[in-house]
C-alpha atoms as a PDB file:
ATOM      1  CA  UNK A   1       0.000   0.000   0.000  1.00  0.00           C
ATOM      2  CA  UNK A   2       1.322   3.391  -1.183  1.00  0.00           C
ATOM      3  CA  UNK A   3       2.114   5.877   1.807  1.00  0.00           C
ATOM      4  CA  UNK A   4       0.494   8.953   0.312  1.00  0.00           C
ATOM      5  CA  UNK A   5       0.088  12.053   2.119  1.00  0.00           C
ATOM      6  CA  UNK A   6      -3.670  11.743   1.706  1.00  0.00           C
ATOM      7  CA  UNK A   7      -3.307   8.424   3.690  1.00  0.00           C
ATOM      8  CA  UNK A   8      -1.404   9.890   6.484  1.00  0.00           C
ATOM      9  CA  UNK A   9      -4.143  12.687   6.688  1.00  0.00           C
ATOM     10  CA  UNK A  10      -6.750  10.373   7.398  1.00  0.00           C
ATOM     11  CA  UNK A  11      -4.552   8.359   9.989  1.00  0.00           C
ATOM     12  CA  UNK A  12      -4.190  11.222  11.802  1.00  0.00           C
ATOM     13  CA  UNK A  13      -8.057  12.314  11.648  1.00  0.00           C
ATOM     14  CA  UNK A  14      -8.626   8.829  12.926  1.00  0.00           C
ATOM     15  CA  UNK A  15      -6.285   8.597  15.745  1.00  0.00           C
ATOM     16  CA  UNK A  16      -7.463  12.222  16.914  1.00  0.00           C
ATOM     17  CA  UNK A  17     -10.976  10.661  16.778  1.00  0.00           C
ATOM     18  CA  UNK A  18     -10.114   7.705  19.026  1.00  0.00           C
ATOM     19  CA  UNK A  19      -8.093   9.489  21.705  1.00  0.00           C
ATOM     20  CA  UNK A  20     -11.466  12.520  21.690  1.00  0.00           C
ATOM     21  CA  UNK A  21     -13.672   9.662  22.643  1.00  0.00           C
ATOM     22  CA  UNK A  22     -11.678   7.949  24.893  1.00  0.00           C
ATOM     23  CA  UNK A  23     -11.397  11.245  26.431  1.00  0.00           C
ATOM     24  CA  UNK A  24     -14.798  11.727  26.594  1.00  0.00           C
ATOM     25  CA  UNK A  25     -15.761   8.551  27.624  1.00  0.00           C
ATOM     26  CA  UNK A  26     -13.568   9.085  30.799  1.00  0.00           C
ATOM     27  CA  UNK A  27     -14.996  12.344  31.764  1.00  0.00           C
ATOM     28  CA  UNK A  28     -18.355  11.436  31.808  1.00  0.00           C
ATOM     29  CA  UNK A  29     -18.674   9.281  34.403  1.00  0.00           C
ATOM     30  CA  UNK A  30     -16.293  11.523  36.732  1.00  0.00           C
ATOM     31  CA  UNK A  31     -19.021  14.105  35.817  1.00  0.00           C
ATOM     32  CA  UNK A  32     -21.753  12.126  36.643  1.00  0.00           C
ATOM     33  CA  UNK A  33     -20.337  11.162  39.667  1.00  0.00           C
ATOM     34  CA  UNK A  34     -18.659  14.820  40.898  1.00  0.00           C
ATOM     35  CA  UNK A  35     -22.617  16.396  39.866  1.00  0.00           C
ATOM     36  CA  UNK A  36     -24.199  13.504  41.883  1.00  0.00           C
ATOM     37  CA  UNK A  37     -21.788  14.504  45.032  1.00  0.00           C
ATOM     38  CA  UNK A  38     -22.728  17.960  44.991  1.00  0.00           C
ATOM     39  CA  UNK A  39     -26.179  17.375  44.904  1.00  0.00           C
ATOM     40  CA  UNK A  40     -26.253  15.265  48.151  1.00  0.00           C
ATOM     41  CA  UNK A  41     -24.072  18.200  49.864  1.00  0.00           C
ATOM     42  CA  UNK A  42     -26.568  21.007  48.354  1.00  0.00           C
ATOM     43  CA  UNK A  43     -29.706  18.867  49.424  1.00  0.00           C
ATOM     44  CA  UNK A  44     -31.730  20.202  52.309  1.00  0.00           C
ATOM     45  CA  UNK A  45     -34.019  17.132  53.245  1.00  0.00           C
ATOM     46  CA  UNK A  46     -36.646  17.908  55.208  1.00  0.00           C
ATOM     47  CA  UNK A  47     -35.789  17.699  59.091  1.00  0.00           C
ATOM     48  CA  UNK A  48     -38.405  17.583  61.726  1.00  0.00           C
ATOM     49  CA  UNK A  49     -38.614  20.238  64.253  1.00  0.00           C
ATOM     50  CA  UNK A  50     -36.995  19.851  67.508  1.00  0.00           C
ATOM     51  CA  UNK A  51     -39.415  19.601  70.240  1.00  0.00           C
ATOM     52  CA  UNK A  52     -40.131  23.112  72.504  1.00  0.00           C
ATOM     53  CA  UNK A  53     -38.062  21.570  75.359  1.00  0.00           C
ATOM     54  CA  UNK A  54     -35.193  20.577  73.400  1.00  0.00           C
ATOM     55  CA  UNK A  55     -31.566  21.996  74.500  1.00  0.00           C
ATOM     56  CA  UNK A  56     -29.958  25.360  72.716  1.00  0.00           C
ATOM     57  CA  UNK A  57     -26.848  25.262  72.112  1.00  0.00           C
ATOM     58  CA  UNK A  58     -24.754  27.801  74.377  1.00  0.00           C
ATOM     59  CA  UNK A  59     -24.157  31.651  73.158  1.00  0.00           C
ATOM     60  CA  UNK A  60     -20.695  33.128  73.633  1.00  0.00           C
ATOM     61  CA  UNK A  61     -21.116  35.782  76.370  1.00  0.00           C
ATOM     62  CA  UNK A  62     -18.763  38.485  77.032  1.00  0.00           C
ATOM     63  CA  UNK A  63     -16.885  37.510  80.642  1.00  0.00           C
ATOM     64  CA  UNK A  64     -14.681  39.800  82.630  1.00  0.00           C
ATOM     65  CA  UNK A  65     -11.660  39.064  85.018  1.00  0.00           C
ATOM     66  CA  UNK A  66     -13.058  38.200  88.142  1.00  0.00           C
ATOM     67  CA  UNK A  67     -11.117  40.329  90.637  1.00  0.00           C
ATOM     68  CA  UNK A  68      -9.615  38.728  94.097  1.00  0.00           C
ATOM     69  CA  UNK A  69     -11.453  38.208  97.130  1.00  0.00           C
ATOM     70  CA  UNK A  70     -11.368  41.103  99.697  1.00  0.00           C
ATOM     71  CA  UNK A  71      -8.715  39.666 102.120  1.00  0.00           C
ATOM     72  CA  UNK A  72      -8.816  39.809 105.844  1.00  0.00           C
ATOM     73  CA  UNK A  73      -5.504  40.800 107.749  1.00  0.00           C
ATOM     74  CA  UNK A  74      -3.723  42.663 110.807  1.00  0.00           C
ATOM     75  CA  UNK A  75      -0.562  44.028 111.025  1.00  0.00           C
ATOM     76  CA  UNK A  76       2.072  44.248 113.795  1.00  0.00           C
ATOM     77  CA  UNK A  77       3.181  47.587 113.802  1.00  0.00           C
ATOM     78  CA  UNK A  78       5.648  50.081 115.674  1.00  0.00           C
ATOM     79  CA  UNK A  79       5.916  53.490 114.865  1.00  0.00           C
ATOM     80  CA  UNK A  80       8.157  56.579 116.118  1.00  0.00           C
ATOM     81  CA  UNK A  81       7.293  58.631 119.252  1.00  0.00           C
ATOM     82  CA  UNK A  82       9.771  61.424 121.248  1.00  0.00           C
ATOM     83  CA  UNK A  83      10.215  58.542 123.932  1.00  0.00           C
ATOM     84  CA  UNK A  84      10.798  54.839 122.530  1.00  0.00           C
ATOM     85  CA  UNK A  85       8.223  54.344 120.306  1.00  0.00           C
ATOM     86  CA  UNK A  86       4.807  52.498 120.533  1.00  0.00           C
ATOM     87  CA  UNK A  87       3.558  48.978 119.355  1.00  0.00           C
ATOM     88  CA  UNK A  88       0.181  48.140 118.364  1.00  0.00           C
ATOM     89  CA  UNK A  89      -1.597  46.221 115.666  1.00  0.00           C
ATOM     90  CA  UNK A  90      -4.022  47.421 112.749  1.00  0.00           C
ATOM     91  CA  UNK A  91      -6.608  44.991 111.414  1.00  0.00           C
ATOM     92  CA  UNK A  92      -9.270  44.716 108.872  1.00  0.00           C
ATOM     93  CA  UNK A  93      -9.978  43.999 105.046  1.00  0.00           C
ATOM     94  CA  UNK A  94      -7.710  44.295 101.998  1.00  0.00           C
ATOM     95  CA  UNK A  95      -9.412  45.541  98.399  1.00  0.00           C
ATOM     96  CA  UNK A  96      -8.372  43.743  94.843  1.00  0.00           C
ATOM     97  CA  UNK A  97      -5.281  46.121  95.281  1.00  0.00           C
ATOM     98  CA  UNK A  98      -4.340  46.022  98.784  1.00  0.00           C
ATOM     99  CA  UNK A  99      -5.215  48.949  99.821  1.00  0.00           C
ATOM    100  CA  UNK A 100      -6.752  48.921 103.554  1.00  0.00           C
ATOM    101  CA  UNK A 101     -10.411  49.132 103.723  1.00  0.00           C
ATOM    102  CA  UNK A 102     -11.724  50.857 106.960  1.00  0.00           C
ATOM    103  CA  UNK A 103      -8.460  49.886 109.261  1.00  0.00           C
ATOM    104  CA  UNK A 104      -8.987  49.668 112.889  1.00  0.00           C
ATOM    105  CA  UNK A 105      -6.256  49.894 115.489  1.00  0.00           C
ATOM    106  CA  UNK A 106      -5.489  47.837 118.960  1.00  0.00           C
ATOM    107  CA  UNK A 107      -3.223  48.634 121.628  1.00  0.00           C
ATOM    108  CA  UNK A 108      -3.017  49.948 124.683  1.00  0.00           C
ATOM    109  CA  UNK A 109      -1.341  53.249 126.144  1.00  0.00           C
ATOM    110  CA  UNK A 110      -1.271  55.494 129.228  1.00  0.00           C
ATOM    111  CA  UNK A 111      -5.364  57.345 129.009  1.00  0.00           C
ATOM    112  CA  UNK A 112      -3.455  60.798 128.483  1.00  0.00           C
ATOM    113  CA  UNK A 113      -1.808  62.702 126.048  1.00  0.00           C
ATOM    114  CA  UNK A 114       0.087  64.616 128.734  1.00  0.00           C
ATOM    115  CA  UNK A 115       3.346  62.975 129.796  1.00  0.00           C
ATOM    116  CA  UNK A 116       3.007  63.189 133.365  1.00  0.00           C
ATOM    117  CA  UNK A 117       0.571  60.301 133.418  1.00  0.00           C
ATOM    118  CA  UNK A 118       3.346  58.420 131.475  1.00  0.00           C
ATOM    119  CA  UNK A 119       5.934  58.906 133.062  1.00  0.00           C
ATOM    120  CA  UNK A 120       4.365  57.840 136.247  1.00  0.00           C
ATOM    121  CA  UNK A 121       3.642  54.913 134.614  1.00  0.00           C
ATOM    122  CA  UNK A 122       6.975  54.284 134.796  1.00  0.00           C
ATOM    123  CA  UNK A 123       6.668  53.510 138.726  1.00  0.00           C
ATOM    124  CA  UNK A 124       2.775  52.700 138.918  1.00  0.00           C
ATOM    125  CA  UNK A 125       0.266  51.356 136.898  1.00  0.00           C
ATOM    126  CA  UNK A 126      -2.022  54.115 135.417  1.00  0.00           C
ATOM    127  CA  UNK A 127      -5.327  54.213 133.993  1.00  0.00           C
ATOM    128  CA  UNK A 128      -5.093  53.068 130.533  1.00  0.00           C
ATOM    129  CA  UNK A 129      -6.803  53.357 127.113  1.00  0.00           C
ATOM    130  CA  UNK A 130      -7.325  51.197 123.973  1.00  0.00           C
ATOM    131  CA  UNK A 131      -7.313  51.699 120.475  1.00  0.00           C
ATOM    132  CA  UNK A 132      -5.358  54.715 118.413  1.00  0.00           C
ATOM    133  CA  UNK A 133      -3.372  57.188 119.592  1.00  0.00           C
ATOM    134  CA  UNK A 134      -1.840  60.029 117.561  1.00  0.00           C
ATOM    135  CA  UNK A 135      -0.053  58.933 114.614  1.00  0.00           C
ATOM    136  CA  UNK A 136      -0.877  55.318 114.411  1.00  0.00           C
ATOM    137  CA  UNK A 137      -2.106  55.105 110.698  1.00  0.00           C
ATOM    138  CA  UNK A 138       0.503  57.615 109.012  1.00  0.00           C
ATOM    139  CA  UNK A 139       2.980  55.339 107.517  1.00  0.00           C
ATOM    140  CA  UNK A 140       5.733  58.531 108.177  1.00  0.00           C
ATOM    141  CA  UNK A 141       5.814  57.288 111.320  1.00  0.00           C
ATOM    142  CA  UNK A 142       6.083  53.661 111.050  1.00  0.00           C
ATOM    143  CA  UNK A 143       9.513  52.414 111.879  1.00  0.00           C
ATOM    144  CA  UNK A 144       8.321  48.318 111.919  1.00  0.00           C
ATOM    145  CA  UNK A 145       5.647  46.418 110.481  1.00  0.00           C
ATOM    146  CA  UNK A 146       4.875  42.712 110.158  1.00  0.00           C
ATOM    147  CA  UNK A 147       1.818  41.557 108.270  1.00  0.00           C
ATOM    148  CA  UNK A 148      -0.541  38.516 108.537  1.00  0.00           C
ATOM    149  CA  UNK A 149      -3.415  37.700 106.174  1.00  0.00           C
ATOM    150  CA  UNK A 150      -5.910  35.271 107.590  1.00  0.00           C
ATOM    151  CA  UNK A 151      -9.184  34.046 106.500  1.00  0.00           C
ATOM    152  CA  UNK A 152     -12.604  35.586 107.439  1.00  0.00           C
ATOM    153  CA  UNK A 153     -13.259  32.856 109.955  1.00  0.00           C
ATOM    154  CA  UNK A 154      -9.409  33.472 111.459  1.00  0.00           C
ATOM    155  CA  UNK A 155      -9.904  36.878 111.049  1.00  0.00           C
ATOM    156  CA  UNK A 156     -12.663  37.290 113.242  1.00  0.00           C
ATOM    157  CA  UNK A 157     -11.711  34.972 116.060  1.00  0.00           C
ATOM    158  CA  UNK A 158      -8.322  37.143 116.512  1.00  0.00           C
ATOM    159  CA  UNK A 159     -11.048  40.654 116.515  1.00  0.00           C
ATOM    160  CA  UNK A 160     -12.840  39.115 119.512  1.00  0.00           C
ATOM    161  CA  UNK A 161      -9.510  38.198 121.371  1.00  0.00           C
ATOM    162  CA  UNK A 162      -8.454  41.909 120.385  1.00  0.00           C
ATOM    163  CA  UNK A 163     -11.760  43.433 121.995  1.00  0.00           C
ATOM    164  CA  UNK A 164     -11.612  40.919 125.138  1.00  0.00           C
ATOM    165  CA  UNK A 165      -7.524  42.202 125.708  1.00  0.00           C
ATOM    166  CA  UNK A 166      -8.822  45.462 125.593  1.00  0.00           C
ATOM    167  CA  UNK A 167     -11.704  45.147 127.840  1.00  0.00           C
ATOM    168  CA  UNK A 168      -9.909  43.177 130.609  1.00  0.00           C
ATOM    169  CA  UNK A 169      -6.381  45.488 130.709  1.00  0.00           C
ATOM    170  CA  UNK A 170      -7.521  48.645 132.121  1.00  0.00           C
ATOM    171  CA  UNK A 171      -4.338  50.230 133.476  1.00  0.00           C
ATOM    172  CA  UNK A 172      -1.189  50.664 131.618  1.00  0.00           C
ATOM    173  CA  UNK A 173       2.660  50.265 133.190  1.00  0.00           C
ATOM    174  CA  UNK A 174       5.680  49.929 130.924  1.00  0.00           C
ATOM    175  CA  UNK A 175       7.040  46.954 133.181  1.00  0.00           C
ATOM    176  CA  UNK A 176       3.903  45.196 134.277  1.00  0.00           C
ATOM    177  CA  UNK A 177       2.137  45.815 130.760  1.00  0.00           C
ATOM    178  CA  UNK A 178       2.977  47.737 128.125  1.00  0.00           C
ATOM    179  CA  UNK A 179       2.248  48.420 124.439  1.00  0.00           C
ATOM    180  CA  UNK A 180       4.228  45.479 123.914  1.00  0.00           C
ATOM    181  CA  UNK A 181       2.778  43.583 126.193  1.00  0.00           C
ATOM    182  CA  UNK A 182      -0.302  43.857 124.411  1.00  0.00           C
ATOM    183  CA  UNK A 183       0.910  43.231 121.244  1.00  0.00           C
ATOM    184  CA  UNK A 184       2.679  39.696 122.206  1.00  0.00           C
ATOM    185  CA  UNK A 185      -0.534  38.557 124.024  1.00  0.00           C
ATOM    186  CA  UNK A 186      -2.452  38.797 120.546  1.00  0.00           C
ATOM    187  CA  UNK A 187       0.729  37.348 118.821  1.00  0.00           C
ATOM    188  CA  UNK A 188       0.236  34.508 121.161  1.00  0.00           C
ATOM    189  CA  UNK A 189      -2.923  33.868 120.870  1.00  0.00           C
ATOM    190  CA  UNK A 190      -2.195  33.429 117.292  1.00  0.00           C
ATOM    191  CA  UNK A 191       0.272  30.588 117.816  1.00  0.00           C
ATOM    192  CA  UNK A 192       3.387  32.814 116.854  1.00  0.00           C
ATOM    193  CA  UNK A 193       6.835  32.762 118.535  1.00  0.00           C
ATOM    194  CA  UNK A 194       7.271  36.015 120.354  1.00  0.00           C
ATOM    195  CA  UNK A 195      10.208  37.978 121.590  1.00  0.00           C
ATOM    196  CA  UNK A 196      10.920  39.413 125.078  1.00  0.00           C
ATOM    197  CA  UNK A 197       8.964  42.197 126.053  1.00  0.00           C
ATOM    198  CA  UNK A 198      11.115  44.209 127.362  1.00  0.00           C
ATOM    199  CA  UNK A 199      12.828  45.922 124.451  1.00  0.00           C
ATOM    200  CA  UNK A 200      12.188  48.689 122.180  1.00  0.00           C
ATOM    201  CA  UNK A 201       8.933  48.340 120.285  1.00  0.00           C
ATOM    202  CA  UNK A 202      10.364  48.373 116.731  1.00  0.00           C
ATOM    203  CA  UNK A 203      12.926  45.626 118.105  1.00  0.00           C
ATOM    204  CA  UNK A 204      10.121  43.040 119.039  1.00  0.00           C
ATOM    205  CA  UNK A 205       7.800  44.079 115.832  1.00  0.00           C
ATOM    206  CA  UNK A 206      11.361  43.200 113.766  1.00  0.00           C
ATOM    207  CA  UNK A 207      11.851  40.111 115.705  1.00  0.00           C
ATOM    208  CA  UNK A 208       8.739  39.137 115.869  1.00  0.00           C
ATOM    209  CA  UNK A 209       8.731  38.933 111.710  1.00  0.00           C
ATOM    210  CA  UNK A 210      11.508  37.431 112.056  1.00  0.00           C
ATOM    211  CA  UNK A 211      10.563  34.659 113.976  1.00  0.00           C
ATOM    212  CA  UNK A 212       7.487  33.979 112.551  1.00  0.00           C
ATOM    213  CA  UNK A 213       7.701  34.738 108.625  1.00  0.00           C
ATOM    214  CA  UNK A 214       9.792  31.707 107.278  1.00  0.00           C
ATOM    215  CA  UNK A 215      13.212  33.062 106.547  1.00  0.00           C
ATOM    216  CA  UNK A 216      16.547  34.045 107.506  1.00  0.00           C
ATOM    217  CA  UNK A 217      16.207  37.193 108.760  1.00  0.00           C
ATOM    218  CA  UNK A 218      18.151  38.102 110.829  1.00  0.00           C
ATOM    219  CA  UNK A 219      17.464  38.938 114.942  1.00  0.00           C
ATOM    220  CA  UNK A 220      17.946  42.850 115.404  1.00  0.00           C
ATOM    221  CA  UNK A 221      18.932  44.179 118.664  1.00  0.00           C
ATOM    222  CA  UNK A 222      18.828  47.832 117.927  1.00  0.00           C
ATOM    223  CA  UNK A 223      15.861  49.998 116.635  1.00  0.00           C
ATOM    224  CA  UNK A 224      17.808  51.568 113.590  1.00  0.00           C
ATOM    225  CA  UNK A 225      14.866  53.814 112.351  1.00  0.00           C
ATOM    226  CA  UNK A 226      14.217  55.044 116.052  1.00  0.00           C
ATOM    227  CA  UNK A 227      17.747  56.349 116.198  1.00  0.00           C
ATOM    228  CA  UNK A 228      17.281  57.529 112.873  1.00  0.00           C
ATOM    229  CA  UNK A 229      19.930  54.899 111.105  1.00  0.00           C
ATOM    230  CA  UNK A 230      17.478  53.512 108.774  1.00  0.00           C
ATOM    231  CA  UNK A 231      14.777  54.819 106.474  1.00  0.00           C
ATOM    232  CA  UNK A 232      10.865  53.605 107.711  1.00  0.00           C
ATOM    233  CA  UNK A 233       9.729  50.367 105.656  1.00  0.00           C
ATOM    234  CA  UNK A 234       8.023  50.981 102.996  1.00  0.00           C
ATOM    235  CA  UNK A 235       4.085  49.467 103.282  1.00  0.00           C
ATOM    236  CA  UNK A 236       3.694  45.555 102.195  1.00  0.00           C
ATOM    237  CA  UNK A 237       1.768  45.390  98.672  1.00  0.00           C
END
């Protein structure tokens, strides 16, 4: 058979022919199938309604940091006076930013702001008073400080024992019972370790931290911001 370029024409119509339906026979069925797929995923059979009781499902809602508990504390605290200083404690709530809320002060001291009645008090006991005195609260003065925080339940079993101390000391002598003497019955009552009484009050508020908080501080024997050899502590945050 001749090899004519007529011949060769139709070879190559026929092959094109061939490889068009075989083509086309492939596609169809991928079609089919691919049309039939998107149907189902399109479909929206019909669904019966939920019954009026039936669960919701739950709706993002904006929330907000909850803040901290108001915490309950008292402090040990000595501050600076033109004798030796005084000791007393301050109790009552924390806010979110521990800031004191409403403070209240314990202690006891000679029922006088003259300094006769103190002085005498140095000899015999003299009537006394409870609570603050001049100068308690101003952190200027403060020259020791030892914190506690306890819980609400703690908190108000150490306020009673406060009130009862107050009710049942009512004179005041700075050998028999002093500021101090106050302070390290509440201590006490507590469960803390407490220091001699007899010593300067920002000595046993320094000591008694020491003692009590956990760490190696060490046992000071002088008041260094009484004698004006230290700067006051700054507040506890």
């Amino acid at each position: 058979m001749q090899d004519s370029p007529k011949n060769r024409r139709r070879l190559v119509f026929a092959a094109a022919f061939c490889v068009l339906a075989v083509s086309v026979g492939w596609q169809a069925p991928a079609a089919a199938a691919q049309g039939a797929t998107m149907a189902a995923v399109n479909a929206k059979p019909d669904r019966p309604a939920p019954p009026a009781n039936a669960a919701r499902p739950a709706t993002a809602r904006h929330t907000t940091t909850e803040k901290p508990a108001i915490r309950y504390f008292i402090e040990f605290r000595s501050r600076n006076a033109l004798s030796y200083g005084h000791a007393f404690v301050v109790y009552g709530r924390l806010d979110p930013h521990g800031k004191m809320i409403d403070p209240q002060v314990g202690g006891i001291h000679p029922a006088s702001t003259n300094t006769l009645p103190y002085m005498i008090g140095h000899f015999v006991p003299v009537p006394a008073e409870h609570g603050a005195s001049d100068g308690d609260l101003e952190d200027e003065y403060v020259s020791a400080r030892y914190r506690v925080i306890l819980s609400e339940v703690e908190y108000n079993r150490v306020v009673a024992y406060i009130k009862e101390l107050e009710a049942s000391t009512p004179v005041w002598h700075a050998v028999l019972y002093s500021c101090i003497s106050f302070v390290a019955d509440v201590a006490k009552f507590m469960g803390m370790r407490t220091p001699p009484t007899g010593m300067y009050p920002e000595v046993f508020i320094n000591n008694l931290r020491a003692m009590n908080n956990g760490s190696d501080e060490e046992i000071t024997l002088i008041p260094r911001v009484q004698w004006g050899l230290a700067p006051a502590p700054p507040p506890p945050e």
